[in-house]
PDB file of N, CA and C in Angstrom:
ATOM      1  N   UNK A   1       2.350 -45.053  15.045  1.00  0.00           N
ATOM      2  CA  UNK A   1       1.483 -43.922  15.319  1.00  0.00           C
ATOM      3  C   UNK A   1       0.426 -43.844  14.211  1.00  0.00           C
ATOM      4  N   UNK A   2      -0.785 -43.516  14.751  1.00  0.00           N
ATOM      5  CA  UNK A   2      -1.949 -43.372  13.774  1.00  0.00           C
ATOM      6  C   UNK A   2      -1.563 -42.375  12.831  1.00  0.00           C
ATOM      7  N   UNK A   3      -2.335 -42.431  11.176  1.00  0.00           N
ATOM      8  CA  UNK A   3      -2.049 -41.155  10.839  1.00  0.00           C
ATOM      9  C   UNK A   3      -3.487 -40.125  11.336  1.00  0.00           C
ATOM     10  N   UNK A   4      -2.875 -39.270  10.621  1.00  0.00           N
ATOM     11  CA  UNK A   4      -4.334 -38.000  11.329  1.00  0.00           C
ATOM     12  C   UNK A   4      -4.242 -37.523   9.863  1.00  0.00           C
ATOM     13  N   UNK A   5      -5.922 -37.503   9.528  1.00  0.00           N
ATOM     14  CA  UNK A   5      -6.386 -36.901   8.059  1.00  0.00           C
ATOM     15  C   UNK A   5      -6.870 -35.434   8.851  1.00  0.00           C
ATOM     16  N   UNK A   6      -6.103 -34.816   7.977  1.00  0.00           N
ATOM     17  CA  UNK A   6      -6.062 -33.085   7.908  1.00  0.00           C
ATOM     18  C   UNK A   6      -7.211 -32.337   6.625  1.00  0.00           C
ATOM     19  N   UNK A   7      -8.103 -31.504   6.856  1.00  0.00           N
ATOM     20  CA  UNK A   7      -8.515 -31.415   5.354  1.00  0.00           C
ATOM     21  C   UNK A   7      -7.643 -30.287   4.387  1.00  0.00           C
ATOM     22  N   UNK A   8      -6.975 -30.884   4.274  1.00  0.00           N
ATOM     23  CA  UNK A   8      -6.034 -29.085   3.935  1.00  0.00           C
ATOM     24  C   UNK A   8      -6.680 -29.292   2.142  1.00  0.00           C
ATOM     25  N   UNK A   9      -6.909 -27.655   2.419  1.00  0.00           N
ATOM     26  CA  UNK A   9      -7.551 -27.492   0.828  1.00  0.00           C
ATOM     27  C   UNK A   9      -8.977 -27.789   0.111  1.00  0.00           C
ATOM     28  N   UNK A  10      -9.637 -28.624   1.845  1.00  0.00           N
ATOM     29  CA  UNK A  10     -11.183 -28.646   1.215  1.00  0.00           C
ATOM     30  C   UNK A  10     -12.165 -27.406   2.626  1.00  0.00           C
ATOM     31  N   UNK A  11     -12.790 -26.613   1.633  1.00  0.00           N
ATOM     32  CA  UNK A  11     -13.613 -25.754   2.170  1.00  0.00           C
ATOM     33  C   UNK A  11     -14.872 -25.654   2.444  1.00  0.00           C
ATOM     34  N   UNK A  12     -15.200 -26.998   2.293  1.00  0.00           N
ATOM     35  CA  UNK A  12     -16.591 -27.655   2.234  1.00  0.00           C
ATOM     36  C   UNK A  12     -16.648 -28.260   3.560  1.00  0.00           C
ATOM     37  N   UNK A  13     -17.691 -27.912   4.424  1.00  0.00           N
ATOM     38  CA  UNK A  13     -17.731 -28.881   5.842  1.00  0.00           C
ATOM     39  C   UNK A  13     -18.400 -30.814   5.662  1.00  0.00           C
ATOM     40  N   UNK A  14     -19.097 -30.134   4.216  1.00  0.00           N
ATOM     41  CA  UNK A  14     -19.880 -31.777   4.161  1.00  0.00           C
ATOM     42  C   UNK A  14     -18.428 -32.316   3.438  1.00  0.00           C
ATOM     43  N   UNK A  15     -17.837 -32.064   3.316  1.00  0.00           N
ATOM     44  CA  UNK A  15     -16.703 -32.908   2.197  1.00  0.00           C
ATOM     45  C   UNK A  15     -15.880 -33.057   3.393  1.00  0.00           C
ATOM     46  N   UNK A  16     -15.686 -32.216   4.406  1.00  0.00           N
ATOM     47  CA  UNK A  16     -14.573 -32.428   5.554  1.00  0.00           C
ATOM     48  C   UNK A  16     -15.478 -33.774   6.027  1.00  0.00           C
ATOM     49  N   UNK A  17     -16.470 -33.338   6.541  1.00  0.00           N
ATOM     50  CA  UNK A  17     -16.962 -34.999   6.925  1.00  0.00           C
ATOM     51  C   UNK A  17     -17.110 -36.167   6.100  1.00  0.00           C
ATOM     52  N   UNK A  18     -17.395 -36.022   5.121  1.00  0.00           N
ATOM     53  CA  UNK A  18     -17.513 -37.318   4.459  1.00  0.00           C
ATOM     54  C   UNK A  18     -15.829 -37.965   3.873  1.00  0.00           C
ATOM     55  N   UNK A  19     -15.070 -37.245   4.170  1.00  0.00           N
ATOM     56  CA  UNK A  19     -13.608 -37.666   4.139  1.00  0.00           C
ATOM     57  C   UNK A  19     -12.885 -38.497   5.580  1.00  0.00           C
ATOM     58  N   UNK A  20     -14.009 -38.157   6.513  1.00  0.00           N
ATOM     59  CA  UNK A  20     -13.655 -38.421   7.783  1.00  0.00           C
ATOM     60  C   UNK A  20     -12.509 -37.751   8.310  1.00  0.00           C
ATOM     61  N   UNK A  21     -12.674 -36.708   7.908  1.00  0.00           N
ATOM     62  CA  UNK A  21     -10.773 -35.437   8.532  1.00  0.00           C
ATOM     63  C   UNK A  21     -11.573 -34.773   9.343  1.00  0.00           C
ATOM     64  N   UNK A  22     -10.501 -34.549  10.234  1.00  0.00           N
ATOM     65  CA  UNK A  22     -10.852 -33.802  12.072  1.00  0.00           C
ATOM     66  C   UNK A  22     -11.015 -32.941  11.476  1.00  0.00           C
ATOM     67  N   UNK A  23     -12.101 -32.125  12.315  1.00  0.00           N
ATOM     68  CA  UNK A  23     -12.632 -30.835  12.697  1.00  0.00           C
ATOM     69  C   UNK A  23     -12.220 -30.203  14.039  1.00  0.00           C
ATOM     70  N   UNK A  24     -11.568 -28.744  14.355  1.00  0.00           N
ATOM     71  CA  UNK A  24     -11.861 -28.105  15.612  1.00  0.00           C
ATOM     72  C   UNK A  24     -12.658 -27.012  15.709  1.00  0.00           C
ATOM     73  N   UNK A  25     -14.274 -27.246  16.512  1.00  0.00           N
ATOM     74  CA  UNK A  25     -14.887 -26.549  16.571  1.00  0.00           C
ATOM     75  C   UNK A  25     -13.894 -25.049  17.690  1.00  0.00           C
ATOM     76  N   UNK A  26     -14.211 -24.072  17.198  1.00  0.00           N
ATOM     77  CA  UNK A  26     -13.013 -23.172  18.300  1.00  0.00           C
ATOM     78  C   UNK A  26     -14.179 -22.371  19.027  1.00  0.00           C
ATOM     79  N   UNK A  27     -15.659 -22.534  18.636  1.00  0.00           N
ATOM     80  CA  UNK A  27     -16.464 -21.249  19.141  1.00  0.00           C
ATOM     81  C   UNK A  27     -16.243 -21.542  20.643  1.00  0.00           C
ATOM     82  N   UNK A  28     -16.124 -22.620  21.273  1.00  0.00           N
ATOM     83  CA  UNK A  28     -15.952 -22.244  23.027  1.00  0.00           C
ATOM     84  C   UNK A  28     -14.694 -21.433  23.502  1.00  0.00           C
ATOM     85  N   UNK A  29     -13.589 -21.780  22.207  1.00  0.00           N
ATOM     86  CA  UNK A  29     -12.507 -20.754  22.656  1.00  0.00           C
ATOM     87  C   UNK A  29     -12.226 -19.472  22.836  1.00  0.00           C
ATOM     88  N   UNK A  30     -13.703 -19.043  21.039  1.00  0.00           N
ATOM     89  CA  UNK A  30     -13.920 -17.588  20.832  1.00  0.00           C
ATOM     90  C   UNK A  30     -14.455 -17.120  22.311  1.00  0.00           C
ATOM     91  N   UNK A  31     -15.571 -17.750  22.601  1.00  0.00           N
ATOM     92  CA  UNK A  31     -16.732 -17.645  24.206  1.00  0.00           C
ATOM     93  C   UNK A  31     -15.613 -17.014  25.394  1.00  0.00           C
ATOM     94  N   UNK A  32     -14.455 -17.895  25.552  1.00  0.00           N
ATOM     95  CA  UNK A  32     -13.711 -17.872  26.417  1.00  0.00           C
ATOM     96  C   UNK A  32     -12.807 -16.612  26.745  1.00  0.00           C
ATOM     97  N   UNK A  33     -12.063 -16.061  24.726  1.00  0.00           N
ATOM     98  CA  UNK A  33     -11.808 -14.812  25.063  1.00  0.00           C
ATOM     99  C   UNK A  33     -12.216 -13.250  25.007  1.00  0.00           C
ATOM    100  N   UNK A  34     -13.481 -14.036  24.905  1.00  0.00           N
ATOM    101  CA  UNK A  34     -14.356 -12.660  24.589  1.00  0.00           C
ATOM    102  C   UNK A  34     -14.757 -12.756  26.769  1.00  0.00           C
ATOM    103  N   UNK A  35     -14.933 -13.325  27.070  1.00  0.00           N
ATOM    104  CA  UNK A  35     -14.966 -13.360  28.673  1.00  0.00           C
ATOM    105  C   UNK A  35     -13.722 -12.565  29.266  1.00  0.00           C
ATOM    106  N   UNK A  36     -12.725 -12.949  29.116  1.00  0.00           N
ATOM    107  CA  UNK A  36     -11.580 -12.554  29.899  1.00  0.00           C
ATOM    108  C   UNK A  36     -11.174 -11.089  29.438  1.00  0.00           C
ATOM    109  N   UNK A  37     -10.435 -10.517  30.018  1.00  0.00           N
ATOM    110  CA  UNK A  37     -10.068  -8.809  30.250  1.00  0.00           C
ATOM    111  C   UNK A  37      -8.579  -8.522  29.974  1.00  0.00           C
ATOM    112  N   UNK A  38      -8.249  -8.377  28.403  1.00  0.00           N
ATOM    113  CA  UNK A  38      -7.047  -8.292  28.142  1.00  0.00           C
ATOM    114  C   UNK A  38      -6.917  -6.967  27.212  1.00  0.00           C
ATOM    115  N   UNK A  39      -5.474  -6.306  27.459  1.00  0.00           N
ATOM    116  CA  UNK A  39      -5.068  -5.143  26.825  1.00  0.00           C
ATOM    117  C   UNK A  39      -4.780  -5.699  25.392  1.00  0.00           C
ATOM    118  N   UNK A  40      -4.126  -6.668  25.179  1.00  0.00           N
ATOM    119  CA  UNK A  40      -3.750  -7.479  24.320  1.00  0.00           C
ATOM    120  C   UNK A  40      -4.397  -8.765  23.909  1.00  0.00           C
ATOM    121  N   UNK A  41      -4.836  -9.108  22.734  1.00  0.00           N
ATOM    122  CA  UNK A  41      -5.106 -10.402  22.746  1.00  0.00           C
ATOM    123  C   UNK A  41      -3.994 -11.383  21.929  1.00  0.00           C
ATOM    124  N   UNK A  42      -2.563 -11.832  21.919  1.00  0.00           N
ATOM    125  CA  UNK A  42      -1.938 -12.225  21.182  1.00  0.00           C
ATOM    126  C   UNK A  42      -2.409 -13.962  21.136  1.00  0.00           C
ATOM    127  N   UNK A  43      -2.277 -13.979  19.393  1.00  0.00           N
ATOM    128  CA  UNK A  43      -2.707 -15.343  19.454  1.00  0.00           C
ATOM    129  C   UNK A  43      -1.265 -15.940  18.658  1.00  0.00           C
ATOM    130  N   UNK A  44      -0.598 -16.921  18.823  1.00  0.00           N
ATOM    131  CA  UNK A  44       0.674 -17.481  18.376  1.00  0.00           C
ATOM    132  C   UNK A  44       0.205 -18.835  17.618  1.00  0.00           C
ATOM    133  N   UNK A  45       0.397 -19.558  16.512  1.00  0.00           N
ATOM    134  CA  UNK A  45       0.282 -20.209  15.833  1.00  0.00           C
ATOM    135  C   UNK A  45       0.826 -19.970  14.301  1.00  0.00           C
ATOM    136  N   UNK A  46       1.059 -21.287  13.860  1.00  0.00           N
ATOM    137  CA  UNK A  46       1.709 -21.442  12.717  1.00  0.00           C
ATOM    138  C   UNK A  46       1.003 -20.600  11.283  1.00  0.00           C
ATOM    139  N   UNK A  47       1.583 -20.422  10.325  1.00  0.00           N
ATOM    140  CA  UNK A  47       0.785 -19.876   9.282  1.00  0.00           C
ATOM    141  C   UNK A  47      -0.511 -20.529   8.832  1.00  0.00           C
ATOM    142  N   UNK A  48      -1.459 -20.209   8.288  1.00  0.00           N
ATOM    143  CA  UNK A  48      -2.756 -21.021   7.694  1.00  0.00           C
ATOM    144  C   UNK A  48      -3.314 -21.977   8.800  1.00  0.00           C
ATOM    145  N   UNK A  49      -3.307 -21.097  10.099  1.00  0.00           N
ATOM    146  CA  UNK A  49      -3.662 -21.678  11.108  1.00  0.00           C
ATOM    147  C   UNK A  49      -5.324 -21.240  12.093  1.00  0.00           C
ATOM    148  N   UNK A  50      -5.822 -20.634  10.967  1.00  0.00           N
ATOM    149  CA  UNK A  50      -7.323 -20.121  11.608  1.00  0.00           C
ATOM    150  C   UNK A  50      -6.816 -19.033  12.402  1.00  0.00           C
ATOM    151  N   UNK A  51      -5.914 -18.095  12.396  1.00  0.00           N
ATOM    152  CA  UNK A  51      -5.418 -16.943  13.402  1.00  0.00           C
ATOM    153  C   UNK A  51      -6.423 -15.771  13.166  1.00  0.00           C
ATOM    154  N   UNK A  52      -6.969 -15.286  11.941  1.00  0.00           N
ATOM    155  CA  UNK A  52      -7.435 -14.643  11.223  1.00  0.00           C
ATOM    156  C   UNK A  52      -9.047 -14.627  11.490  1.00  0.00           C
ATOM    157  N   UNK A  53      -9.374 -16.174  11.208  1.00  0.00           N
ATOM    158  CA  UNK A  53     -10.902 -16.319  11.243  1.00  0.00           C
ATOM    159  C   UNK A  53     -11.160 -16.445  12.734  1.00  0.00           C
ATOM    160  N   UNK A  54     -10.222 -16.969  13.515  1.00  0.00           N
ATOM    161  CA  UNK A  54     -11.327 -17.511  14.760  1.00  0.00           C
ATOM    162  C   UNK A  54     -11.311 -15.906  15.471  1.00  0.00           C
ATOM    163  N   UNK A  55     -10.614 -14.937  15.169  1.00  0.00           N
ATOM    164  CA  UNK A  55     -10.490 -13.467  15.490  1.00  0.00           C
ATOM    165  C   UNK A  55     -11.800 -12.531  14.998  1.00  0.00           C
TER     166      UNK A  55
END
């Protein structure tokens, strides 16, 4: 199995790229639940998982 470079700990987007570590852009996800009609918005994910920011 490939490995997968994570940037954990760099906060720099030019340093995330020039390391070549994945990026997930989430703004189509933000788009998506700002569309839909919920009493609740629960989001489930692990700790230090963007729960916070993409909110």
């Amino acid at each position: 199995m490939a490995r997968v470079n994570l940037p954990y700990g760099i906060d720099n987007f030019a340093k995330v790229r020039e390391s070549n570590c994945y990026y997930i852009d989430k703004t189509g996800f933000i788009k998506e639940l700002l569309d839909w009609t919920f009493d609740v918005n629960l989001i489930t994910r692990p700790r230090r998982f963007g729960k916070t920011l993409t909110m």
